[in-house]
PDB file of N, CA and C in Angstrom:
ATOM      1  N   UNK A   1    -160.371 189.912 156.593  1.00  0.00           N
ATOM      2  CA  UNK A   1    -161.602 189.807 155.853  1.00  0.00           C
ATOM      3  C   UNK A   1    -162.557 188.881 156.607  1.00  0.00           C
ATOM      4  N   UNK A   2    -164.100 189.169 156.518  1.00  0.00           N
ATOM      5  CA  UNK A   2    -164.883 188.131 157.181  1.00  0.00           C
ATOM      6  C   UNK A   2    -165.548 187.816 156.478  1.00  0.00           C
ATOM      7  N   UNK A   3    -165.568 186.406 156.721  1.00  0.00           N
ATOM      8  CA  UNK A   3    -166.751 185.933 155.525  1.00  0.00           C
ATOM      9  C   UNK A   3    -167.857 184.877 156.432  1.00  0.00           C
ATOM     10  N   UNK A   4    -169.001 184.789 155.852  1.00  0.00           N
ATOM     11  CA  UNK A   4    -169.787 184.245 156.454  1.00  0.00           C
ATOM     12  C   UNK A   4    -170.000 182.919 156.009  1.00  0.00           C
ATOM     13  N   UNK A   5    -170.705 182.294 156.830  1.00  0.00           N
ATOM     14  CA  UNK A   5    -170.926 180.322 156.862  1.00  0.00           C
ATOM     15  C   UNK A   5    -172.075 180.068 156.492  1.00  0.00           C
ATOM     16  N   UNK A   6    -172.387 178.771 155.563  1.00  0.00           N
ATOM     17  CA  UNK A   6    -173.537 178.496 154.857  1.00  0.00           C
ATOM     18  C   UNK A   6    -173.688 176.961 155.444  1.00  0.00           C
ATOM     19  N   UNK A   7    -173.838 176.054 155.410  1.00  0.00           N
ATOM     20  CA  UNK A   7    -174.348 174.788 155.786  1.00  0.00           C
ATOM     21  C   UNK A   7    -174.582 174.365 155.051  1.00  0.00           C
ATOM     22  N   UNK A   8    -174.872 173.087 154.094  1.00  0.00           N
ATOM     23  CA  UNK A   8    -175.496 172.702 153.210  1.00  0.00           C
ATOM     24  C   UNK A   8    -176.645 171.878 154.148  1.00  0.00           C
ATOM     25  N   UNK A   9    -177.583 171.770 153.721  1.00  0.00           N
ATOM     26  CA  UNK A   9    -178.897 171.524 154.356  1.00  0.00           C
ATOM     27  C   UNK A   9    -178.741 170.175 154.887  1.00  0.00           C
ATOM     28  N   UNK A  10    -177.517 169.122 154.600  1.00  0.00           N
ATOM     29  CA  UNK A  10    -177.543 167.822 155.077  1.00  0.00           C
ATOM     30  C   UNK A  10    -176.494 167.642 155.919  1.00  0.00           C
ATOM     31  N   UNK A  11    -175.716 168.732 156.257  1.00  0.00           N
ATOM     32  CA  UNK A  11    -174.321 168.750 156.949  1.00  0.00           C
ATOM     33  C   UNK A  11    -174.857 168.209 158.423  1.00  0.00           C
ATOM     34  N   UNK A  12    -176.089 169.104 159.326  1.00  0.00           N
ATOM     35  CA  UNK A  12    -176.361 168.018 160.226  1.00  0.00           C
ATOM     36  C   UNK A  12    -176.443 166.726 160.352  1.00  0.00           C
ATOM     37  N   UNK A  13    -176.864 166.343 159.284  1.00  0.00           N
ATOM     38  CA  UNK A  13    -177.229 164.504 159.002  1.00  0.00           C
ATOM     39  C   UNK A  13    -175.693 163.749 159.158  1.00  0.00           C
ATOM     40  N   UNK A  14    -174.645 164.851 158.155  1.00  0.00           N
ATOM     41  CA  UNK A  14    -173.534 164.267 158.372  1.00  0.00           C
ATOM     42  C   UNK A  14    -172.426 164.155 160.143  1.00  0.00           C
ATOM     43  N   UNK A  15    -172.853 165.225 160.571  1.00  0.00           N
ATOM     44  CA  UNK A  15    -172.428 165.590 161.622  1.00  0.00           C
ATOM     45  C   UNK A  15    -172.739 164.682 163.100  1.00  0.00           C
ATOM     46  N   UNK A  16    -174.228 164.289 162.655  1.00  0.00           N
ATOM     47  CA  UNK A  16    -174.975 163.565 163.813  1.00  0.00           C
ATOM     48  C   UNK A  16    -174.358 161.668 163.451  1.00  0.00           C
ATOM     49  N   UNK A  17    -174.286 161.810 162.156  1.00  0.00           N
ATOM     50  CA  UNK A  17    -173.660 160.414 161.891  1.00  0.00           C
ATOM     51  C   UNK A  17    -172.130 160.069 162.615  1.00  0.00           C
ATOM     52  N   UNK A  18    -171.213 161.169 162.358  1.00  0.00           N
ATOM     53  CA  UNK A  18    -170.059 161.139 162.793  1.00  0.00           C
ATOM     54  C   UNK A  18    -170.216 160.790 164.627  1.00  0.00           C
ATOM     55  N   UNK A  19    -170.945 161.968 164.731  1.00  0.00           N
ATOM     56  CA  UNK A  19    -171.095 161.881 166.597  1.00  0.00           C
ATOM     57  C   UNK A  19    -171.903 160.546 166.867  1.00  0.00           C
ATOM     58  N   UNK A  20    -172.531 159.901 166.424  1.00  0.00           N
ATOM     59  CA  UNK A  20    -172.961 158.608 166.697  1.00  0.00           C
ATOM     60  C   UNK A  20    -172.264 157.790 167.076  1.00  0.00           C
ATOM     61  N   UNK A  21    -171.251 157.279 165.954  1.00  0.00           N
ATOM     62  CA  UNK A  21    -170.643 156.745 165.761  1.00  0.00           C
ATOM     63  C   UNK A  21    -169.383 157.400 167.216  1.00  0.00           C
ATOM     64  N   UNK A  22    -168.999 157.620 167.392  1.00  0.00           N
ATOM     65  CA  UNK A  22    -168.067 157.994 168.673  1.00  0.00           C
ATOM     66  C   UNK A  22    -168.753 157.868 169.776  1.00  0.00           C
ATOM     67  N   UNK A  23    -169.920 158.722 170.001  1.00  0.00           N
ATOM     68  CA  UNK A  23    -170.748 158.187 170.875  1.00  0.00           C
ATOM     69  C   UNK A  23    -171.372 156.702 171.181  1.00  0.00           C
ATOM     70  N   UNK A  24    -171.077 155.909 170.021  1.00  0.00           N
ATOM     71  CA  UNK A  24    -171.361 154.366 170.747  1.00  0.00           C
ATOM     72  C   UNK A  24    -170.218 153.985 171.061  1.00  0.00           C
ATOM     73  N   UNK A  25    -168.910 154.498 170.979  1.00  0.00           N
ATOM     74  CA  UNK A  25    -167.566 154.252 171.618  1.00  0.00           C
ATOM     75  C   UNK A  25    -167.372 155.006 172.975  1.00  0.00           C
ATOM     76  N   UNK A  26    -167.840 155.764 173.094  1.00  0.00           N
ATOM     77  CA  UNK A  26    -167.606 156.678 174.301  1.00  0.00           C
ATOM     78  C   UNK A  26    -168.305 157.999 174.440  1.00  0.00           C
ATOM     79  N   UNK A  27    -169.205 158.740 175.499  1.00  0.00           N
ATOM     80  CA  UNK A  27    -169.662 159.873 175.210  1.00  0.00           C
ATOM     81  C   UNK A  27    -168.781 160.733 175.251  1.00  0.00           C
ATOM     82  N   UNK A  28    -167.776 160.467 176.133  1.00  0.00           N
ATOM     83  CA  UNK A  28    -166.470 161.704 175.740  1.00  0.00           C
ATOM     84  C   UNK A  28    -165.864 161.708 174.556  1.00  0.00           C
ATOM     85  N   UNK A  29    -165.836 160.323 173.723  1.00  0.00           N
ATOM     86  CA  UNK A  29    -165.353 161.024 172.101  1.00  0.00           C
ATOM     87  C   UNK A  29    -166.369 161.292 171.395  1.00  0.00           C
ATOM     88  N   UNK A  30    -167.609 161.078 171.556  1.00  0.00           N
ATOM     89  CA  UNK A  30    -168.381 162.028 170.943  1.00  0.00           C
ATOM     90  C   UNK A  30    -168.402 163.426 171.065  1.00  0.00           C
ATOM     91  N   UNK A  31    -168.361 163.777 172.399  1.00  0.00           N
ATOM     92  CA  UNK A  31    -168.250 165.244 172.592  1.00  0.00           C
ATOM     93  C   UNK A  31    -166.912 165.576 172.216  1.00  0.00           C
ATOM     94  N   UNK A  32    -165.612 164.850 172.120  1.00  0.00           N
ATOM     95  CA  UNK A  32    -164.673 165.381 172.064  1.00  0.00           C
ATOM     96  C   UNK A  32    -164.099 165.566 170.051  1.00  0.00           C
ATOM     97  N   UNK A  33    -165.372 164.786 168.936  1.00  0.00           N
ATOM     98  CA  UNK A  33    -165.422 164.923 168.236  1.00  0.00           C
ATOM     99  C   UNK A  33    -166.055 166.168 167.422  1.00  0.00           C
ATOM    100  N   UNK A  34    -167.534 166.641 168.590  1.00  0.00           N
ATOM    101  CA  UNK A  34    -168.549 167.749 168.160  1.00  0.00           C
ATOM    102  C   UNK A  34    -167.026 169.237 168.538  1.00  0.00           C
ATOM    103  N   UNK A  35    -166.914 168.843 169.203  1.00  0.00           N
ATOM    104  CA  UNK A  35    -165.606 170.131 169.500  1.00  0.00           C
ATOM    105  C   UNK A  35    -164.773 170.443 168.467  1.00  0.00           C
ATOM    106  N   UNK A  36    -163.916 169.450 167.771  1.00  0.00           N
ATOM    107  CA  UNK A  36    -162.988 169.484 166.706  1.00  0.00           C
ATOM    108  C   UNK A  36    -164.158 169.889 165.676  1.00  0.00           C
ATOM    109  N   UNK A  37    -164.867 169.735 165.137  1.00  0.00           N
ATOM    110  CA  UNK A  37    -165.704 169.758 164.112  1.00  0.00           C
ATOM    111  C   UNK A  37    -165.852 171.273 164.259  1.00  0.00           C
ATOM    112  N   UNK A  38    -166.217 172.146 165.624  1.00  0.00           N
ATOM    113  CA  UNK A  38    -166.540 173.391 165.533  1.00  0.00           C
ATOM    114  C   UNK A  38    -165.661 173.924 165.795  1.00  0.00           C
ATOM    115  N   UNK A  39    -164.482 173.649 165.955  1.00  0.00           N
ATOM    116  CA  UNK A  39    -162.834 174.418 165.857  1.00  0.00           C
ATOM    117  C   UNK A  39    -162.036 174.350 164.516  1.00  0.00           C
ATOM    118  N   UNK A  40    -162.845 173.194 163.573  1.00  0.00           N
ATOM    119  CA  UNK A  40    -162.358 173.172 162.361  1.00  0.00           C
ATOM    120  C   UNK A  40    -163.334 174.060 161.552  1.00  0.00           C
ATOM    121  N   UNK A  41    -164.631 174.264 161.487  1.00  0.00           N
ATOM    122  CA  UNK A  41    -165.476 175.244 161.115  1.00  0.00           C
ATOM    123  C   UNK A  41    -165.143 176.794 161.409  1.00  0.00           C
ATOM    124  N   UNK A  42    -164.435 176.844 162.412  1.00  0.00           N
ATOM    125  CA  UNK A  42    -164.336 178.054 163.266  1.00  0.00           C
ATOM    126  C   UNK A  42    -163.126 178.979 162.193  1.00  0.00           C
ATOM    127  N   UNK A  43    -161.864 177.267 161.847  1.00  0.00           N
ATOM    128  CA  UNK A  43    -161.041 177.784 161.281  1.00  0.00           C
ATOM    129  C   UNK A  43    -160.922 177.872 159.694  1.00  0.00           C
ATOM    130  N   UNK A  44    -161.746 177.368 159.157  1.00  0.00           N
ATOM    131  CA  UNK A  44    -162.431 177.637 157.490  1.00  0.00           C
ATOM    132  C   UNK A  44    -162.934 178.641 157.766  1.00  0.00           C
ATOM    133  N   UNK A  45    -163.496 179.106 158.677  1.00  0.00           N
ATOM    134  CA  UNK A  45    -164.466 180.564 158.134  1.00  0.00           C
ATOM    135  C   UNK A  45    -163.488 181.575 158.188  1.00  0.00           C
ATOM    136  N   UNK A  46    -162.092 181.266 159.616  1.00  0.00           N
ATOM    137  CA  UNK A  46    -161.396 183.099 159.594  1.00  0.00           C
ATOM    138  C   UNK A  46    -160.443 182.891 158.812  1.00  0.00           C
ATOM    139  N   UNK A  47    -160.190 181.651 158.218  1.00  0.00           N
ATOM    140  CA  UNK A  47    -159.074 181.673 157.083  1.00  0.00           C
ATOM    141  C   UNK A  47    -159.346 180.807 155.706  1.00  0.00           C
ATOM    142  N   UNK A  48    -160.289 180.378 155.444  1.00  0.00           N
ATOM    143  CA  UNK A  48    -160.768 179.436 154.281  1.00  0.00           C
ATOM    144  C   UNK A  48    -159.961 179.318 153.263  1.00  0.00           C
ATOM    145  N   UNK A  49    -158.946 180.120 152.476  1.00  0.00           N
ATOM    146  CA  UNK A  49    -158.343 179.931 151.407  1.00  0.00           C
ATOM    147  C   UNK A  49    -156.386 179.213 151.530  1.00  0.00           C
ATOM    148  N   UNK A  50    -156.560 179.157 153.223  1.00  0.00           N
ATOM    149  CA  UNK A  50    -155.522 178.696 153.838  1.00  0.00           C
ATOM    150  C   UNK A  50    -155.575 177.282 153.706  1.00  0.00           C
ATOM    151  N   UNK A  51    -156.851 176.885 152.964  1.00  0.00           N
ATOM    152  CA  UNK A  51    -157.076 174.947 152.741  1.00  0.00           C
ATOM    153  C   UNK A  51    -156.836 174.720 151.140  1.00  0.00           C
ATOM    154  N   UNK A  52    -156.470 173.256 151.487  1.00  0.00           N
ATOM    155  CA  UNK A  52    -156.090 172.790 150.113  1.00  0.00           C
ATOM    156  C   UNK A  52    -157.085 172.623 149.182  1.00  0.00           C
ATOM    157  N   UNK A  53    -156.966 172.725 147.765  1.00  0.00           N
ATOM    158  CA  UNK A  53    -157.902 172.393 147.277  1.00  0.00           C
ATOM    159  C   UNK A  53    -158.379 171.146 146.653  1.00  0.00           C
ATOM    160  N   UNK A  54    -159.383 170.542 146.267  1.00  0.00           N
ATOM    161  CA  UNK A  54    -160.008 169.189 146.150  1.00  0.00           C
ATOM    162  C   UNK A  54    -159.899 169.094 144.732  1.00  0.00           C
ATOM    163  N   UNK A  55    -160.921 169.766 143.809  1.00  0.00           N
ATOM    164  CA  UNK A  55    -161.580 170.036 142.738  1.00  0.00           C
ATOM    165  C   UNK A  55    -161.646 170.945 142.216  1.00  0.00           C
ATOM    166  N   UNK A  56    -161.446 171.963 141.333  1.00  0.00           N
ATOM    167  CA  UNK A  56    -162.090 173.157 140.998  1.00  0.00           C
ATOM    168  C   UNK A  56    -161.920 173.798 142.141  1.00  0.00           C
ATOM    169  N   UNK A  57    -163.063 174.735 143.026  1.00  0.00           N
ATOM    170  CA  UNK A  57    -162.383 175.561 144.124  1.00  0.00           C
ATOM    171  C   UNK A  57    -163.060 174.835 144.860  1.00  0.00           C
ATOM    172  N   UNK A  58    -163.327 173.843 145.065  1.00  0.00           N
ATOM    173  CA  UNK A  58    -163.727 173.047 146.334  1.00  0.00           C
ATOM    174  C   UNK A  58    -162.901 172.322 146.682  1.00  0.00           C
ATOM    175  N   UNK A  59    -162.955 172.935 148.522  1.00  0.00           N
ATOM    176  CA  UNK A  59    -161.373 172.726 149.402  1.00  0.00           C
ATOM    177  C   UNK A  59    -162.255 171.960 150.786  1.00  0.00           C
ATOM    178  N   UNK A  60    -160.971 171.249 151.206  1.00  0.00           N
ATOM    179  CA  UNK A  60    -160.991 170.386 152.337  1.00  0.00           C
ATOM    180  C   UNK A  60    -160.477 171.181 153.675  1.00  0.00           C
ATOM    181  N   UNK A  61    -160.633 170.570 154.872  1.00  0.00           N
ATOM    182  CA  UNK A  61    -160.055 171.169 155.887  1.00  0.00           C
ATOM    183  C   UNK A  61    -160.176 169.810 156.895  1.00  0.00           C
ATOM    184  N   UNK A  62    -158.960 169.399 157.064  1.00  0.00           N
ATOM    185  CA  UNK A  62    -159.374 167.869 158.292  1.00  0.00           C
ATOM    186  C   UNK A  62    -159.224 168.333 159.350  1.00  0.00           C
ATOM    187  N   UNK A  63    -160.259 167.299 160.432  1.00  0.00           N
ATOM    188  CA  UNK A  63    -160.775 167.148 161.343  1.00  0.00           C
ATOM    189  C   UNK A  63    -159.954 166.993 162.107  1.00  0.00           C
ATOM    190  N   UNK A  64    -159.017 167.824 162.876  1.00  0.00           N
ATOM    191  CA  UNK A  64    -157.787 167.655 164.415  1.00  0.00           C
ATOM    192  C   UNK A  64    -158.522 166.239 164.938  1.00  0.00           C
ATOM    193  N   UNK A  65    -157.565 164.892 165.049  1.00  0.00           N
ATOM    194  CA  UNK A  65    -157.438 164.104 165.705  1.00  0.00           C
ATOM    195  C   UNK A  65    -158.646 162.675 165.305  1.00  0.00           C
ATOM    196  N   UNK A  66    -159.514 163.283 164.098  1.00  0.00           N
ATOM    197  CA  UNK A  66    -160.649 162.278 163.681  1.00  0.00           C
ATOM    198  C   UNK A  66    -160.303 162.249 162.179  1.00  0.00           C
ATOM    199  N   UNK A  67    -160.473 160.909 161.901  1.00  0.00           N
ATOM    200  CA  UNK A  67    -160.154 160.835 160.161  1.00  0.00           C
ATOM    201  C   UNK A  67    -161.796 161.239 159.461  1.00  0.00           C
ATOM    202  N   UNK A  68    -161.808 162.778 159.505  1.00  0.00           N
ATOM    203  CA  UNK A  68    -163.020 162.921 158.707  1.00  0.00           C
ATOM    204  C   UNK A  68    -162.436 164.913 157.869  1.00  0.00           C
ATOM    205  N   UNK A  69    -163.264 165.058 157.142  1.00  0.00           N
ATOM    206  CA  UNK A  69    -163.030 166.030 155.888  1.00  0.00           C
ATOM    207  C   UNK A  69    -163.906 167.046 156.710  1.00  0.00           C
ATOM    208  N   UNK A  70    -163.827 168.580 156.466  1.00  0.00           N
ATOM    209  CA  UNK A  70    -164.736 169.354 155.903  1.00  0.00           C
ATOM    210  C   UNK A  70    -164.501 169.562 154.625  1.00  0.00           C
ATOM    211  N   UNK A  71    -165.651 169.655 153.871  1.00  0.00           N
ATOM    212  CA  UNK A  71    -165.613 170.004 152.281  1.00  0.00           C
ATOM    213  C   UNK A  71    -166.319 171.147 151.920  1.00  0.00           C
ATOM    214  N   UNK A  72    -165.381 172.770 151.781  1.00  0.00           N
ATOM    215  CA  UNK A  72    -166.251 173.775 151.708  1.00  0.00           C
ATOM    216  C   UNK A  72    -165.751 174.148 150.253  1.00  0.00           C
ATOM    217  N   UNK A  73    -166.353 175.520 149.798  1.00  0.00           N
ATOM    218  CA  UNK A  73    -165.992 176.673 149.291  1.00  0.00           C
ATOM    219  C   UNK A  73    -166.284 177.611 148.870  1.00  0.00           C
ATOM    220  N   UNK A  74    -165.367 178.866 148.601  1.00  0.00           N
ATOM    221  CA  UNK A  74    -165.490 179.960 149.027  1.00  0.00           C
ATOM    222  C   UNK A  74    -166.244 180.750 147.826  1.00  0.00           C
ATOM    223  N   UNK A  75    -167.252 181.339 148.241  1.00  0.00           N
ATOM    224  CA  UNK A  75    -168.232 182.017 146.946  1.00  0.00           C
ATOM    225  C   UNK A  75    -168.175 183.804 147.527  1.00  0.00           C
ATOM    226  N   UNK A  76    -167.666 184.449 146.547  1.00  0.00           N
ATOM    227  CA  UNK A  76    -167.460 185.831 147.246  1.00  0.00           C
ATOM    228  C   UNK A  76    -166.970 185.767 148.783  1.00  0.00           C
ATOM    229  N   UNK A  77    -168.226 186.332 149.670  1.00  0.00           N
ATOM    230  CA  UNK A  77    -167.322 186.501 151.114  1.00  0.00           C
ATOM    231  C   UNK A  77    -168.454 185.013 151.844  1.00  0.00           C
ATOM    232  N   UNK A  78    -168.533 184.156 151.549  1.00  0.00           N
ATOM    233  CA  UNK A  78    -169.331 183.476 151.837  1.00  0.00           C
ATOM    234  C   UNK A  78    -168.484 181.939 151.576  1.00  0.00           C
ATOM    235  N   UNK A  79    -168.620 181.392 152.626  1.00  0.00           N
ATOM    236  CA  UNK A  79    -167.916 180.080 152.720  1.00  0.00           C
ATOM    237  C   UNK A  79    -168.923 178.869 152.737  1.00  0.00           C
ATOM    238  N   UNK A  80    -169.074 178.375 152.091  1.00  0.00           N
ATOM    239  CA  UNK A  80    -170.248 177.328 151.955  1.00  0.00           C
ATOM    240  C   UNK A  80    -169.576 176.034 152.128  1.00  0.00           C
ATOM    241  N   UNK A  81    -170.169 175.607 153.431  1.00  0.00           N
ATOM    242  CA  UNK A  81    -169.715 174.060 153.859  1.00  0.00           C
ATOM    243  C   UNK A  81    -170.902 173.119 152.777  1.00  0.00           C
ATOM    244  N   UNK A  82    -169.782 172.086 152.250  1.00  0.00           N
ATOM    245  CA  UNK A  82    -170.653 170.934 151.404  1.00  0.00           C
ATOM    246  C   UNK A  82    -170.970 169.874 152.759  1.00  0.00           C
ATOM    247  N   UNK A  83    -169.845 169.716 153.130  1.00  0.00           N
ATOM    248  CA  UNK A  83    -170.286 168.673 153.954  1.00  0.00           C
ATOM    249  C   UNK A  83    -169.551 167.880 155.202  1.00  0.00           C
ATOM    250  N   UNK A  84    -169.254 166.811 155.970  1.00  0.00           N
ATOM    251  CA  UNK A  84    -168.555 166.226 156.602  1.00  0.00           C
ATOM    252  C   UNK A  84    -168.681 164.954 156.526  1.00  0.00           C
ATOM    253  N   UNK A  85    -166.937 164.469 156.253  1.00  0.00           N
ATOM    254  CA  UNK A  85    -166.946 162.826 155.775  1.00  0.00           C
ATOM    255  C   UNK A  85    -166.305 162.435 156.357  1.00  0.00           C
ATOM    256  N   UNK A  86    -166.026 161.148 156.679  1.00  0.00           N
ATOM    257  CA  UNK A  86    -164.889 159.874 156.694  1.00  0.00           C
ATOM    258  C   UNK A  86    -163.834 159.945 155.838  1.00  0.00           C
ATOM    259  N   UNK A  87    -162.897 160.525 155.994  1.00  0.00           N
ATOM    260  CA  UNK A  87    -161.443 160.453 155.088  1.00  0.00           C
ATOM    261  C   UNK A  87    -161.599 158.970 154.108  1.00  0.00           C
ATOM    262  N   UNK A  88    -161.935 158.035 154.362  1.00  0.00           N
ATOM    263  CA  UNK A  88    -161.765 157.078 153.874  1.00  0.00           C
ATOM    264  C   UNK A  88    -163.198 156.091 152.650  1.00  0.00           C
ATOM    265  N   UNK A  89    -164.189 157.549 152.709  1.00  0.00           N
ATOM    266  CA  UNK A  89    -165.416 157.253 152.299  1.00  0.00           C
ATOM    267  C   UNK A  89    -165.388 157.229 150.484  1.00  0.00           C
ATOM    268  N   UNK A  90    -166.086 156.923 149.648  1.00  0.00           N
ATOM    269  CA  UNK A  90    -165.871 156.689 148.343  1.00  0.00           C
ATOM    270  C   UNK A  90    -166.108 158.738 148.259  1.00  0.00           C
ATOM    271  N   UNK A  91    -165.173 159.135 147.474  1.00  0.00           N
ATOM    272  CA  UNK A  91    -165.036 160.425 147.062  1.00  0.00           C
ATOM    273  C   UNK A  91    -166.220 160.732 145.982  1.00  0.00           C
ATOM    274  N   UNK A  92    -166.705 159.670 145.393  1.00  0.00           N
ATOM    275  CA  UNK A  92    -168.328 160.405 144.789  1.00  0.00           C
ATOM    276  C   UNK A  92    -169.050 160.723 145.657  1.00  0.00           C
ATOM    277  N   UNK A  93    -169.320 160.351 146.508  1.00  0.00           N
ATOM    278  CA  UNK A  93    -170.312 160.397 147.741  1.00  0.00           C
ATOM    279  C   UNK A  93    -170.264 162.054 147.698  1.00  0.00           C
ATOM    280  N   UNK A  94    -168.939 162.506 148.079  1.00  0.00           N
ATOM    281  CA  UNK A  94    -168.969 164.129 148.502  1.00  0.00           C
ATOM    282  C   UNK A  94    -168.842 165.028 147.207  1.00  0.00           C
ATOM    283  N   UNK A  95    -167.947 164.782 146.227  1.00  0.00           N
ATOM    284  CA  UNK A  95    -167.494 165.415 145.063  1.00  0.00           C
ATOM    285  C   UNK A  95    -168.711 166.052 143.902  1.00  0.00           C
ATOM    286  N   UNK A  96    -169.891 164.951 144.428  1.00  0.00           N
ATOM    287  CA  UNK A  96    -171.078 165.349 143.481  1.00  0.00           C
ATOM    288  C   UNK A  96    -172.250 166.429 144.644  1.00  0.00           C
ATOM    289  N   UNK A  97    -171.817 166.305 145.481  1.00  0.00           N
ATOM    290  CA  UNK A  97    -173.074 167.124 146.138  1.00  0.00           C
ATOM    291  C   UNK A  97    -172.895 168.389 146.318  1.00  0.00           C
ATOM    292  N   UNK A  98    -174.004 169.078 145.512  1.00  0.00           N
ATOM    293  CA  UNK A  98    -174.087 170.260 145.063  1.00  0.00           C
ATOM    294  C   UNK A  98    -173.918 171.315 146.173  1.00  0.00           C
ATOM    295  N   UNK A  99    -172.743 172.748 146.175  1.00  0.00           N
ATOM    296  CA  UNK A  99    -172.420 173.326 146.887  1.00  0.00           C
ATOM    297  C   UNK A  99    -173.207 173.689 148.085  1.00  0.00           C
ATOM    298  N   UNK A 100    -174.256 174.651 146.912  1.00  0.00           N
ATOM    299  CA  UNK A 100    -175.572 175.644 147.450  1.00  0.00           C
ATOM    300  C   UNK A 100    -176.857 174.769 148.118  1.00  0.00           C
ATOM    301  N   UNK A 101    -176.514 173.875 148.094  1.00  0.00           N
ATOM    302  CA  UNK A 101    -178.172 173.049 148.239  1.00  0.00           C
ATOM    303  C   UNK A 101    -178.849 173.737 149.617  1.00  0.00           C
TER     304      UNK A 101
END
């Protein structure tokens, strides 16, 4: 089955935060963070229901080798990323932000 990828409109914001943050440690773990992020995206979209779930049907998928979340879920054939976190970030932060935005 294929289903397609949605973004939530702030997932860059989250994404560029993460790579910052590695990137003032090293530009190779920054880049070596933007990689995992799109191999973990890669693998929510061809298998999404293969992740655990969080809430209701909103499911996680972690980040190979970085303590951070994807937080998607699956609406018909459509996989809607909420967002990308810090494993260790206060869980309101992500739990309230609205799927579709």
């Amino acid at each position: 089955m294929k289903f397609d990828k949605r973004l939530h409109r702030e997932f860059p914001l989250d994404l560029a935060a993460g790579t910052a943050y590695y990137d003032n440690i090293s530009s190779d773990l920054g880049n070596q963070f933007r990689v995992a992020v799109r191999e973990t995206l890669q693998n929510v979209v061809e298998r999404p229901e293969s992740f655990g779930l969080v809430r209701g049907k909103l499911r996680f998928a972690s980040v190979r080798g970085f303590p951070y979340l994807v937080l998607f879920q699956v609406v018909d054939l459509t996989v809607f990323v909420a967002g990308l976190y810090h494993a260790s970030s206060d869980p309101s932060q992500w739990l309230n932000r609205p799927i579709e935005d």
